[in-house]
N, C-alpha and C. Protein backbone atom coordinates (compact mmCIF):
# COMPACT_ATOMS: atom_id res chain seq x y z
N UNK A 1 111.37 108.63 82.13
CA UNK A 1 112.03 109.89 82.37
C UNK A 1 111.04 110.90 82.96
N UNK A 2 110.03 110.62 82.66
CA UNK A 2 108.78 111.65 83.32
C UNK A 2 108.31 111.58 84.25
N UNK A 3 108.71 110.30 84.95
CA UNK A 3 108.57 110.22 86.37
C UNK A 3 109.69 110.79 87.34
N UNK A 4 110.81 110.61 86.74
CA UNK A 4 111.68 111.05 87.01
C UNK A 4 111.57 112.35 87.50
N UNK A 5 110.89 113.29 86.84
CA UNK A 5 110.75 114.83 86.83
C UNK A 5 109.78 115.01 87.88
N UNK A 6 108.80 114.41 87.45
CA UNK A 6 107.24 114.36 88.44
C UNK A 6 108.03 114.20 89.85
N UNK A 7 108.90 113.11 89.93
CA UNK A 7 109.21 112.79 91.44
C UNK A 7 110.15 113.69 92.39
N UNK A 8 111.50 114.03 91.41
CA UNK A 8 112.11 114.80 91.32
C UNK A 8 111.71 116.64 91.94
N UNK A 9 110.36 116.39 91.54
CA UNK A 9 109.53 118.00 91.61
C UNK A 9 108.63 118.05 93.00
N UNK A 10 107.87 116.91 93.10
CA UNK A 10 107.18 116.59 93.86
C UNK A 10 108.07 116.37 95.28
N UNK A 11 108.85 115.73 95.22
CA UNK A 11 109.28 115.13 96.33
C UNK A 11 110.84 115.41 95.89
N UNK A 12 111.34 116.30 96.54
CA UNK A 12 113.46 116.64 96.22
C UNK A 12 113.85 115.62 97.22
N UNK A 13 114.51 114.90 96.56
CA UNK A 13 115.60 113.86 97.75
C UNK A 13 114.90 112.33 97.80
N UNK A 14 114.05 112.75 97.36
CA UNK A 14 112.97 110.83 98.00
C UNK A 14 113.85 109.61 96.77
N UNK A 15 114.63 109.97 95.82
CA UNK A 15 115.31 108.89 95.25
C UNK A 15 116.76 108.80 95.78
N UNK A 16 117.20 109.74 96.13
CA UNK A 16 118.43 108.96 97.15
C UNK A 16 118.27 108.40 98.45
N UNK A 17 116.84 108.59 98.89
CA UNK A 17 116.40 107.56 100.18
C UNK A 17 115.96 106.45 100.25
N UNK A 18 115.94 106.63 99.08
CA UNK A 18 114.84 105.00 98.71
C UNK A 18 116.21 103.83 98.72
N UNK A 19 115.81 102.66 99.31
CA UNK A 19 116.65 101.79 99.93
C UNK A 19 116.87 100.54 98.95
N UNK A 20 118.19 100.42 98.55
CA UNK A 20 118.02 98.89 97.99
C UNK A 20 118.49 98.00 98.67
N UNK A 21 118.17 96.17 98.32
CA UNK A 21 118.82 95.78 99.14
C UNK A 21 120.47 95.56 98.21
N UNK A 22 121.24 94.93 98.80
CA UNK A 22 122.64 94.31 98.02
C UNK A 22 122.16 94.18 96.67
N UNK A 23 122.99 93.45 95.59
CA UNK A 23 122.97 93.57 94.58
C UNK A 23 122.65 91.63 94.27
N UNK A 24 122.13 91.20 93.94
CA UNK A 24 122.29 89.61 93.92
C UNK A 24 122.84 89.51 92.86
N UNK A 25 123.70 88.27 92.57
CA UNK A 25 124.71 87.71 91.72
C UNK A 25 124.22 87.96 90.18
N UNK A 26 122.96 87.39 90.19
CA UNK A 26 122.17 87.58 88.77
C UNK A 26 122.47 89.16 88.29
N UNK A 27 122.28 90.02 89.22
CA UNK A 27 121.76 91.60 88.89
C UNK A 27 122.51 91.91 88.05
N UNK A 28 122.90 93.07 87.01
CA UNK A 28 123.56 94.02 86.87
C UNK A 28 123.67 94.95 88.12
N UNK A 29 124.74 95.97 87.54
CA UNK A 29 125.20 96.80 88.50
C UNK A 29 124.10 97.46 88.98
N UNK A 30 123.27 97.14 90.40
CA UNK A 30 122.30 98.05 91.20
C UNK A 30 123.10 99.24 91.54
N UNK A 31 123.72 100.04 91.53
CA UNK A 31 123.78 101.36 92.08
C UNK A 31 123.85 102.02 90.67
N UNK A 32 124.05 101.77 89.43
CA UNK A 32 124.04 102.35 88.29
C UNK A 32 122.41 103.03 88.22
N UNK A 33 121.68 101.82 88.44
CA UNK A 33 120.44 102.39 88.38
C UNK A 33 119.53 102.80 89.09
N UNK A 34 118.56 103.50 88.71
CA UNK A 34 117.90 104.62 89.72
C UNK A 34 116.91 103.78 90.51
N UNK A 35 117.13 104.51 92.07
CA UNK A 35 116.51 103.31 93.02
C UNK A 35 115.25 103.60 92.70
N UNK A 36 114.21 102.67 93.06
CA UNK A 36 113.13 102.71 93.11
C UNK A 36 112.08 104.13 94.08
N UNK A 37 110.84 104.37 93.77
CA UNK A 37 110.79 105.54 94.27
C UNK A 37 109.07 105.53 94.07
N UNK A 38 108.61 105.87 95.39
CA UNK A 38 107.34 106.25 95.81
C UNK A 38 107.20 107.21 96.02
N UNK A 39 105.59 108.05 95.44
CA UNK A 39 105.40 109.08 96.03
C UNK A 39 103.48 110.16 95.93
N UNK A 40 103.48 110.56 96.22
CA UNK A 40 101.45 111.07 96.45
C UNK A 40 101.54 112.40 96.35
N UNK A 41 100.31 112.67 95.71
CA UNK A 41 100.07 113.69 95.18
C UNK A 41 99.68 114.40 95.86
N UNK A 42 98.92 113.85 97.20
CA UNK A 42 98.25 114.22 98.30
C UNK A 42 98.83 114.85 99.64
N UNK A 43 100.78 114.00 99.47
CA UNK A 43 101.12 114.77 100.66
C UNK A 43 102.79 114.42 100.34
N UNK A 44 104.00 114.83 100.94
CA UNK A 44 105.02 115.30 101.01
C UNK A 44 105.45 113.99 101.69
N UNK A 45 106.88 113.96 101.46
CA UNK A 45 107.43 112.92 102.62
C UNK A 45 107.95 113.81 103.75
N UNK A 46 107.24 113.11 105.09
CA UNK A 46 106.82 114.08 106.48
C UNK A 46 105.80 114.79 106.55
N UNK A 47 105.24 114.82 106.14
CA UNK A 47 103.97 115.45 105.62
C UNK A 47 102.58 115.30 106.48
N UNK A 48 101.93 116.33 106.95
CA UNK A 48 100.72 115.21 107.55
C UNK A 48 99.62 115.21 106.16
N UNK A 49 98.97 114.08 106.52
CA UNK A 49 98.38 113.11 105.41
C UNK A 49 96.91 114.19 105.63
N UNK A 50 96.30 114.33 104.38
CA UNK A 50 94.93 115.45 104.71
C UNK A 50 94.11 114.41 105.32
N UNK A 51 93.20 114.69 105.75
CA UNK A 51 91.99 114.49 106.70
C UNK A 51 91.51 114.04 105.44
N UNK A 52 90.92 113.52 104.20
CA UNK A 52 90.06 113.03 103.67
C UNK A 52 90.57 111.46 103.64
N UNK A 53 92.14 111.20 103.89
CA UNK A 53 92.60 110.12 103.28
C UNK A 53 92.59 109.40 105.11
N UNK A 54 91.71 109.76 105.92
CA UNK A 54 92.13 109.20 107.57
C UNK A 54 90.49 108.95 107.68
N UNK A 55 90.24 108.70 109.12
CA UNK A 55 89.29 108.23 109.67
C UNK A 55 88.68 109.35 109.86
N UNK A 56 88.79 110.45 110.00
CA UNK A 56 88.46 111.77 109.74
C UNK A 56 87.81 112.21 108.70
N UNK A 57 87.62 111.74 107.85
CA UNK A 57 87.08 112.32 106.46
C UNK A 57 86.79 111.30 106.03
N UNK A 58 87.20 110.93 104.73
CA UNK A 58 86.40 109.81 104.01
C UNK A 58 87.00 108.59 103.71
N UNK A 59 88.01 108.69 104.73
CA UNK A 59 88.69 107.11 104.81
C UNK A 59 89.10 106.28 103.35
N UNK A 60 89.21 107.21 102.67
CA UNK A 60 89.53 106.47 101.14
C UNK A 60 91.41 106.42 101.01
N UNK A 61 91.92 105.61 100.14
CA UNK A 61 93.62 105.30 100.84
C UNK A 61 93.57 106.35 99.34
N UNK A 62 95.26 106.95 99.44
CA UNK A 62 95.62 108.15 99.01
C UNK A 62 96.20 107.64 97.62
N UNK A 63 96.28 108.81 96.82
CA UNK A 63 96.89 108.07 95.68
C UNK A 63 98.47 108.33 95.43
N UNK A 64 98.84 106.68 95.01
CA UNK A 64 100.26 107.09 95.24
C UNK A 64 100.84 105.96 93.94
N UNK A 65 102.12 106.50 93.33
CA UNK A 65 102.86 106.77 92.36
C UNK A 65 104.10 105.77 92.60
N UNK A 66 104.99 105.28 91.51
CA UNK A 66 106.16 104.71 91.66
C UNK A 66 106.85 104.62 90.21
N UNK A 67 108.23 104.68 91.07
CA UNK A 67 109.33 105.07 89.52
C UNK A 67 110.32 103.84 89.86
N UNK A 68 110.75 103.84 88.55
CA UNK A 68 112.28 103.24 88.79
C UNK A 68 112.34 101.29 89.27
N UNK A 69 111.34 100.70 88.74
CA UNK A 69 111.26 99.60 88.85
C UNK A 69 112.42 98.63 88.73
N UNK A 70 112.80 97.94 89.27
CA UNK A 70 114.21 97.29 88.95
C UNK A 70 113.85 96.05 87.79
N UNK A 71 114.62 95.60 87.27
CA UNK A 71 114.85 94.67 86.14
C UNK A 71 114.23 93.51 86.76
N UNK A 72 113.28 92.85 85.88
CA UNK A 72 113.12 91.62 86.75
C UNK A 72 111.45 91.55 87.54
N UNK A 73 111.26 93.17 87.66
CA UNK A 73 110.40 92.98 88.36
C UNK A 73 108.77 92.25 88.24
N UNK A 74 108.00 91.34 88.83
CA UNK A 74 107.24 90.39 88.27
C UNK A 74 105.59 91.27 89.21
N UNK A 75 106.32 91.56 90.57
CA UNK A 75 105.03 92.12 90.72
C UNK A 75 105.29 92.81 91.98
N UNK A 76 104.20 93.76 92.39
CA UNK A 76 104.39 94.87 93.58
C UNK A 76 104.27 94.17 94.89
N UNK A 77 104.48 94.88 96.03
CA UNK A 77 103.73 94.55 97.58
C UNK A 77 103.80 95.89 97.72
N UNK A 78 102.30 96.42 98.54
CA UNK A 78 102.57 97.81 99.62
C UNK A 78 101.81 97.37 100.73
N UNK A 79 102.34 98.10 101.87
CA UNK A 79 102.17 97.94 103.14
C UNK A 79 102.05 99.12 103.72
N UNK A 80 100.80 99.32 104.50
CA UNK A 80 100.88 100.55 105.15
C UNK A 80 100.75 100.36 106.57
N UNK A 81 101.53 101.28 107.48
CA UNK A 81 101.09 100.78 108.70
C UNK A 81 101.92 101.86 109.47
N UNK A 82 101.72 102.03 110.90
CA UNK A 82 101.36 102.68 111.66
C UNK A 82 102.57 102.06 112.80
N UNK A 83 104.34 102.47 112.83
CA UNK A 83 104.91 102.08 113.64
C UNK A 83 104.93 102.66 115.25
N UNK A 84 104.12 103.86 115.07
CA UNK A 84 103.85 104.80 116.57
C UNK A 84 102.61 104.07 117.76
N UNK A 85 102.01 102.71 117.22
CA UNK A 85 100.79 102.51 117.82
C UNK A 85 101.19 101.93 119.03
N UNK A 86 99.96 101.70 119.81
CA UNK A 86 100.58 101.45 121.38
C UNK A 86 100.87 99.96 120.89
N UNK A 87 100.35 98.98 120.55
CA UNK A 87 100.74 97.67 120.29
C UNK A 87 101.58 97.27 119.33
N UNK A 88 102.60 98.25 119.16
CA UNK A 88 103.16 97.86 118.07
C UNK A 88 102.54 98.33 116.55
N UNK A 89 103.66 97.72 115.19
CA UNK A 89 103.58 97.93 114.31
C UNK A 89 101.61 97.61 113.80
N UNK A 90 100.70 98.85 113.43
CA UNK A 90 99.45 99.03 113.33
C UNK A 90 99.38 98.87 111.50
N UNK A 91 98.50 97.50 111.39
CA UNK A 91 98.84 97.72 109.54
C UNK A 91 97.35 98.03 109.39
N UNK A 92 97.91 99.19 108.58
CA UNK A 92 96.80 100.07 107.96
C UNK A 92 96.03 99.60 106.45
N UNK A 93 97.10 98.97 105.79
CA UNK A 93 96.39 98.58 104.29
C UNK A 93 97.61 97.44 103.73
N UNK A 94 97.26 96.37 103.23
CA UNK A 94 98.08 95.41 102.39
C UNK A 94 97.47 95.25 101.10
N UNK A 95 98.59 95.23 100.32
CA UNK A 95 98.09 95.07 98.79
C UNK A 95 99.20 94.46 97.61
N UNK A 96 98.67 93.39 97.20
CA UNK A 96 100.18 92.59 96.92
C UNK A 96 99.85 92.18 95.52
N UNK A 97 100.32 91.79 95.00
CA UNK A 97 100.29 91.16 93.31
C UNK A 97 100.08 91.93 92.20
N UNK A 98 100.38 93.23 92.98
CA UNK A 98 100.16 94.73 92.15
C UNK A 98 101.12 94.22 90.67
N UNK A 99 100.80 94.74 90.06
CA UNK A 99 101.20 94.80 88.23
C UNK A 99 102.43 95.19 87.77
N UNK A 100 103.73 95.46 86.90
CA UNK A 100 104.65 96.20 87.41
C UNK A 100 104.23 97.03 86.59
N UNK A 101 102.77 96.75 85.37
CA UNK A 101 102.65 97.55 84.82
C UNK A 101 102.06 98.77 84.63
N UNK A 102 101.22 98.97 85.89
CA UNK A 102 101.03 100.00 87.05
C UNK A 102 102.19 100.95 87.53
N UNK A 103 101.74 102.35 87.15
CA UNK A 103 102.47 103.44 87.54
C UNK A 103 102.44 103.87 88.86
N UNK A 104 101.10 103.48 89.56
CA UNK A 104 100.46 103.91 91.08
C UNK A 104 99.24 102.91 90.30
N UNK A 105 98.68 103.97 92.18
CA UNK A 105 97.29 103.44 92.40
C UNK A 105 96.32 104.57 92.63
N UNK A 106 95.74 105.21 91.81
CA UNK A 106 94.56 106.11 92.45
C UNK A 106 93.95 106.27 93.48
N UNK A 107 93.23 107.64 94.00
CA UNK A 107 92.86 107.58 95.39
C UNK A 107 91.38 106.66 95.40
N UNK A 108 90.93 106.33 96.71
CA UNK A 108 90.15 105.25 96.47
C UNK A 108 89.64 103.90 96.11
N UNK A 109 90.94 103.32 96.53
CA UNK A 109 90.81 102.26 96.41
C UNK A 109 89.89 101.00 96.62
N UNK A 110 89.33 100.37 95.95
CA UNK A 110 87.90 99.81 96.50
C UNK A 110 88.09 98.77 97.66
N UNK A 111 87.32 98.50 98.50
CA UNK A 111 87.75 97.58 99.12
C UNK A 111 87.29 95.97 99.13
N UNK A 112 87.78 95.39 97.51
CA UNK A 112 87.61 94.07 96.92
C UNK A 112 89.27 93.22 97.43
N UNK A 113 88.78 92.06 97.55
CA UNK A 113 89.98 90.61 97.89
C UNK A 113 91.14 91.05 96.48
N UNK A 114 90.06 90.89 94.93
CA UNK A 114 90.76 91.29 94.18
C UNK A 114 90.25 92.08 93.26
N UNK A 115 91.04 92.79 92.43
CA UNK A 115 90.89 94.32 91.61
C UNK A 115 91.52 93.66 90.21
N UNK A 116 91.23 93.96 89.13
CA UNK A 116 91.75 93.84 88.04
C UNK A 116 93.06 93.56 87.84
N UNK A 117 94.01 92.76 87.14
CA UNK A 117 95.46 92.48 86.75
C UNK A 117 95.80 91.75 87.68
N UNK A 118 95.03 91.10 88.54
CA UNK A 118 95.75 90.11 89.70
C UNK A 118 95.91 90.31 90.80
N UNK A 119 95.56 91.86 91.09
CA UNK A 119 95.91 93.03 92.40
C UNK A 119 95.23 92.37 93.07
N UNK A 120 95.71 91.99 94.44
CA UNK A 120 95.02 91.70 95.57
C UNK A 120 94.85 92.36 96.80
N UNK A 121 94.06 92.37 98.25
CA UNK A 121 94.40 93.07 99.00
C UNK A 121 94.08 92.33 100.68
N UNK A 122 94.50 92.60 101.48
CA UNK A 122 95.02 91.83 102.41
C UNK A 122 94.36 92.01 103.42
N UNK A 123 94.15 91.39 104.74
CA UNK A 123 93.36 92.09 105.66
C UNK A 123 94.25 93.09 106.55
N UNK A 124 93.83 94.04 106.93
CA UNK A 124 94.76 94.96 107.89
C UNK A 124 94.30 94.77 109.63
N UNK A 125 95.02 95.87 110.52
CA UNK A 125 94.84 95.35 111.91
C UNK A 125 93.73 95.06 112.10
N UNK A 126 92.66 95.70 111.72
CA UNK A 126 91.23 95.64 112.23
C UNK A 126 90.62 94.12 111.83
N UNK A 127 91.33 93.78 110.72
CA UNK A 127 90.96 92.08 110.27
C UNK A 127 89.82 92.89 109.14
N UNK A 128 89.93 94.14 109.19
CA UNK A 128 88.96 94.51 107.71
C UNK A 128 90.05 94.13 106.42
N UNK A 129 89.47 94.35 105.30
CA UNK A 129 89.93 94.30 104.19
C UNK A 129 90.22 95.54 103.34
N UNK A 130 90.99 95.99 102.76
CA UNK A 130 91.29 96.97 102.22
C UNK A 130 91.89 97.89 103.05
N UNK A 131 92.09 99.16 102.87
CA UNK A 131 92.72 100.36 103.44
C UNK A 131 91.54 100.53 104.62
N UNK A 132 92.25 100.98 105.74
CA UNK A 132 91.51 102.07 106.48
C UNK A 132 92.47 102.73 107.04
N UNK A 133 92.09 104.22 106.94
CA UNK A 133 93.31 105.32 107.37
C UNK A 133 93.61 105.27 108.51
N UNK A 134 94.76 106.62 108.97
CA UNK A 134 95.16 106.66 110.25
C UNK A 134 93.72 107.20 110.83
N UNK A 135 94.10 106.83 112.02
CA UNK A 135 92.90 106.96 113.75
C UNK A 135 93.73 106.83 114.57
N UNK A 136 94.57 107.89 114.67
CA UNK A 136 95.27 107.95 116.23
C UNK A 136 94.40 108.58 117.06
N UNK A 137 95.27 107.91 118.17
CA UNK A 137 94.30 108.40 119.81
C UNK A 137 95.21 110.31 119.70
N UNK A 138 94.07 110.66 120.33
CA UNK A 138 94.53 112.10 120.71
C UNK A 138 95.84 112.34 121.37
N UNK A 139 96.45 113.41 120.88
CA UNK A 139 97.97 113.53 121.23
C UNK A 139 99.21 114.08 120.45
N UNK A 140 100.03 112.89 120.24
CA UNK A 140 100.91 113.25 119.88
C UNK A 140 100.70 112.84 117.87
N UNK A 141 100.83 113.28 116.78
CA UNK A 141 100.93 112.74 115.45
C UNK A 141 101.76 111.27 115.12
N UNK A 142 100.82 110.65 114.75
CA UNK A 142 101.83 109.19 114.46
C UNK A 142 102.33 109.25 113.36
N UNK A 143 103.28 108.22 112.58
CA UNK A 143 103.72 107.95 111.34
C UNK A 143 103.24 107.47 110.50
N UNK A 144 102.61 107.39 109.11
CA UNK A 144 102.23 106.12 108.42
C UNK A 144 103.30 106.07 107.45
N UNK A 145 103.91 104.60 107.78
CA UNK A 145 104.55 104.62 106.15
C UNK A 145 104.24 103.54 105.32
N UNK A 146 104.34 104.16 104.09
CA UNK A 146 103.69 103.55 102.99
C UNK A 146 104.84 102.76 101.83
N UNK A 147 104.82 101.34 102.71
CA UNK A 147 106.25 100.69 102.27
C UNK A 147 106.34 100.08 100.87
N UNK A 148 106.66 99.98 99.68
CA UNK A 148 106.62 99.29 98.35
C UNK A 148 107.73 98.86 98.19
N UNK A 149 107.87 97.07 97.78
CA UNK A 149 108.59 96.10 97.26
C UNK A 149 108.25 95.51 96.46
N UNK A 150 109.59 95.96 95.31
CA UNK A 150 108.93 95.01 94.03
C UNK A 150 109.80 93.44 94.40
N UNK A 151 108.89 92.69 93.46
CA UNK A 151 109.47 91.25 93.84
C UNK A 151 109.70 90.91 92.40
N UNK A 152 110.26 89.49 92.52
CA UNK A 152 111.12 88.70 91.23
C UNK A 152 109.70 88.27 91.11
N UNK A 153 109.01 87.82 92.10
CA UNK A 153 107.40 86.46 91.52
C UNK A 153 106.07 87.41 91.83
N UNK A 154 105.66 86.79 91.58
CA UNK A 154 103.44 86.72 91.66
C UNK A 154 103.69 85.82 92.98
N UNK A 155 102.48 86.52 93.72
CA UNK A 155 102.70 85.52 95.21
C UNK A 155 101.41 84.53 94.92
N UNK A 156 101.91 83.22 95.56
CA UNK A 156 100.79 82.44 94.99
C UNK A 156 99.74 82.88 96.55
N UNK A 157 99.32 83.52 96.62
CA UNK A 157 98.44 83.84 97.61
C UNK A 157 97.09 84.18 97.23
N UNK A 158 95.73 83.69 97.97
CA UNK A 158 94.62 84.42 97.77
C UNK A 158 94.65 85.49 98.30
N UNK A 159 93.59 86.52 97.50
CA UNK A 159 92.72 87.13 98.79
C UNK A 159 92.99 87.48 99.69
N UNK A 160 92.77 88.89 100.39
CA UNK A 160 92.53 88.25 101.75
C UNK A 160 93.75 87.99 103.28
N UNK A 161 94.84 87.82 102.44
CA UNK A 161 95.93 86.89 103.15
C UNK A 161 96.13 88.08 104.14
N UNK A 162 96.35 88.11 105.54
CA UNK A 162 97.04 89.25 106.56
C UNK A 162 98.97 89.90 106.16
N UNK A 163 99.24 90.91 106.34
CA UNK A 163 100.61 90.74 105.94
C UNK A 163 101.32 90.72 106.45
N UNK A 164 101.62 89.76 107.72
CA UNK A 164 102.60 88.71 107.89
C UNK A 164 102.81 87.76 107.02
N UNK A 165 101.41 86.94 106.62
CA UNK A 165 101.73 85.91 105.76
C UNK A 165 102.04 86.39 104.25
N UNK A 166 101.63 87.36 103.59
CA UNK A 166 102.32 88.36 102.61
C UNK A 166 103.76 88.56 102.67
N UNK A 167 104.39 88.80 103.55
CA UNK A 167 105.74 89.41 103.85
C UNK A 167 106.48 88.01 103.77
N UNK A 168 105.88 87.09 104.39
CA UNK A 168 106.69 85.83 104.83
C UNK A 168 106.75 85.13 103.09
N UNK A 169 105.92 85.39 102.40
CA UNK A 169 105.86 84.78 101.14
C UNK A 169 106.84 85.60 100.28
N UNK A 170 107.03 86.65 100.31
CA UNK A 170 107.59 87.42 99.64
C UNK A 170 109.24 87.40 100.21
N UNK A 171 109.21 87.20 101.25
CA UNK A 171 110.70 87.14 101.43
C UNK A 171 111.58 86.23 100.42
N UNK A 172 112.84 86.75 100.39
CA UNK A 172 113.90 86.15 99.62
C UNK A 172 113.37 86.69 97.94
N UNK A 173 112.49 87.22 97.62
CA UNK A 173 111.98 87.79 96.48
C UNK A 173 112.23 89.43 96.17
N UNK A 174 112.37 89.77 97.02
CA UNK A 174 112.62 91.03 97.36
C UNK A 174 113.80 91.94 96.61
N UNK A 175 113.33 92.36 95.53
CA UNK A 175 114.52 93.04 94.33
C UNK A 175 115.09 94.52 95.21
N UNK A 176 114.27 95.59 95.57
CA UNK A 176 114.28 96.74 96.00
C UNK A 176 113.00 97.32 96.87
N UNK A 177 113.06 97.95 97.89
CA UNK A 177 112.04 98.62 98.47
C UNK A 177 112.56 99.87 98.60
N UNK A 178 111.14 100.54 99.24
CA UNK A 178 111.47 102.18 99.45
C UNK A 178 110.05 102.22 100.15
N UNK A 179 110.23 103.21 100.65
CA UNK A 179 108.93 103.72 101.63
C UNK A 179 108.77 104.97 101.35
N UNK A 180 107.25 105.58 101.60
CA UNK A 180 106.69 107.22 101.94
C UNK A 180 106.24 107.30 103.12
N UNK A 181 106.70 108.17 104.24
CA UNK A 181 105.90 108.26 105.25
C UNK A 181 105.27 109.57 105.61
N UNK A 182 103.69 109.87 106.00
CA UNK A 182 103.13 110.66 106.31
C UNK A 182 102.49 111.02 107.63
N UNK A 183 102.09 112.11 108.43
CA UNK A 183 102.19 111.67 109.72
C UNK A 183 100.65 112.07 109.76
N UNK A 184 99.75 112.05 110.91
CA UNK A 184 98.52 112.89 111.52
C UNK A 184 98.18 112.59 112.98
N UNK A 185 97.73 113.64 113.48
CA UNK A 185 97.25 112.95 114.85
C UNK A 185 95.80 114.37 114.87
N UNK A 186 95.82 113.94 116.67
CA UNK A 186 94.21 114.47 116.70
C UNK A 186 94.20 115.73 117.77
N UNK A 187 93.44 116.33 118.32
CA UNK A 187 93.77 117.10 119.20
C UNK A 187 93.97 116.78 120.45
N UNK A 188 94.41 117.04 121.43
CA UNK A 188 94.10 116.47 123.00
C UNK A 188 92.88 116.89 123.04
């Protein structure tokens, strides 16, 4: 219930946006219960993201929060990435086997294969590991959104894995998602 409020306060509207999918046969009634729901302390949904959490400052990934876990749930995925980039969808940070017993994730995330409770983390565009923030080219502000799906399983994945092959494992597992998106760009 206290997230409820926190999210509620923080962010007005971000739980009626948050997306489920259908209801699968197993479920109880999904629209009874409250969708799932992301959200940071650091910035607003639409928001530009501060300069400490980008390539600009200290490149550390932002800290961010989640409510409303659906029944069932065995373990997290987040995905961050960058749909404004010239090549397409730009992934900024993967992080999968998250806990459900994890509320969030603090700012600063280290950048280890794996973190305590099973948390793993993925390589992003650069083929680095861990988070690295937005670095848009000068111009116009891009998007980052910061996508979370809880799943029915634990992905049997190492380390490491890129998230295509994350996503592709996780498919058909997929209880509820929701996204945060934050924007930044640079000057001309």
């Amino acid at each position: 219930m206290l997230w409820r409020i926190i999210l509620a306060t923080l962010l007005p509207g971000l739980v009626a946006t948050a997306q489920q999918p259908s209801a699968r046969p197993n479920q109880a009634d999904a629209k009874s219960a409250p969708a799932l729901a992301l959200a940071s302390s650091a910035f607003k949904p639409n928001a530009t993201i501060p300069s400490l959490y980008t390539a600009d400052g200290k490149d550390i990934s932002p800290p961010l929060m989640w409510a409303n876990l659906p029944d069932g749930t065995q373990s997290l995925v987040l995905v961050c990435d960058d749909p404004d980039a010239l090549r397409g969808a730009w992934v900024h940070w993967v992080v999968y086997n998250i806990s459900p017993k994890l509320a969030g994730l603090r700012a600063g995330v280290v950048r280890k294969e794996e973190i305590a409770d099973q948390l793993k983390q993925g390589l992003n565009s650069w083929e680095k590991l861990g988070y690295n923030g937005p670095a848009p080219p000068p111009g116009q502000p891009h998007r980052y959104a910061f996508k979370l799906h809880a799943l029915d399983v634990v992905l049997d994945l190492p380390g490491g894995a890129g998230c295509d092959r994350v996503m592709r494992a996780a498919s058909g597992h997929i209880l509820a998602k929701t996204s945060l998106t934050g924007t930044y760009g640079r000057a001309p």
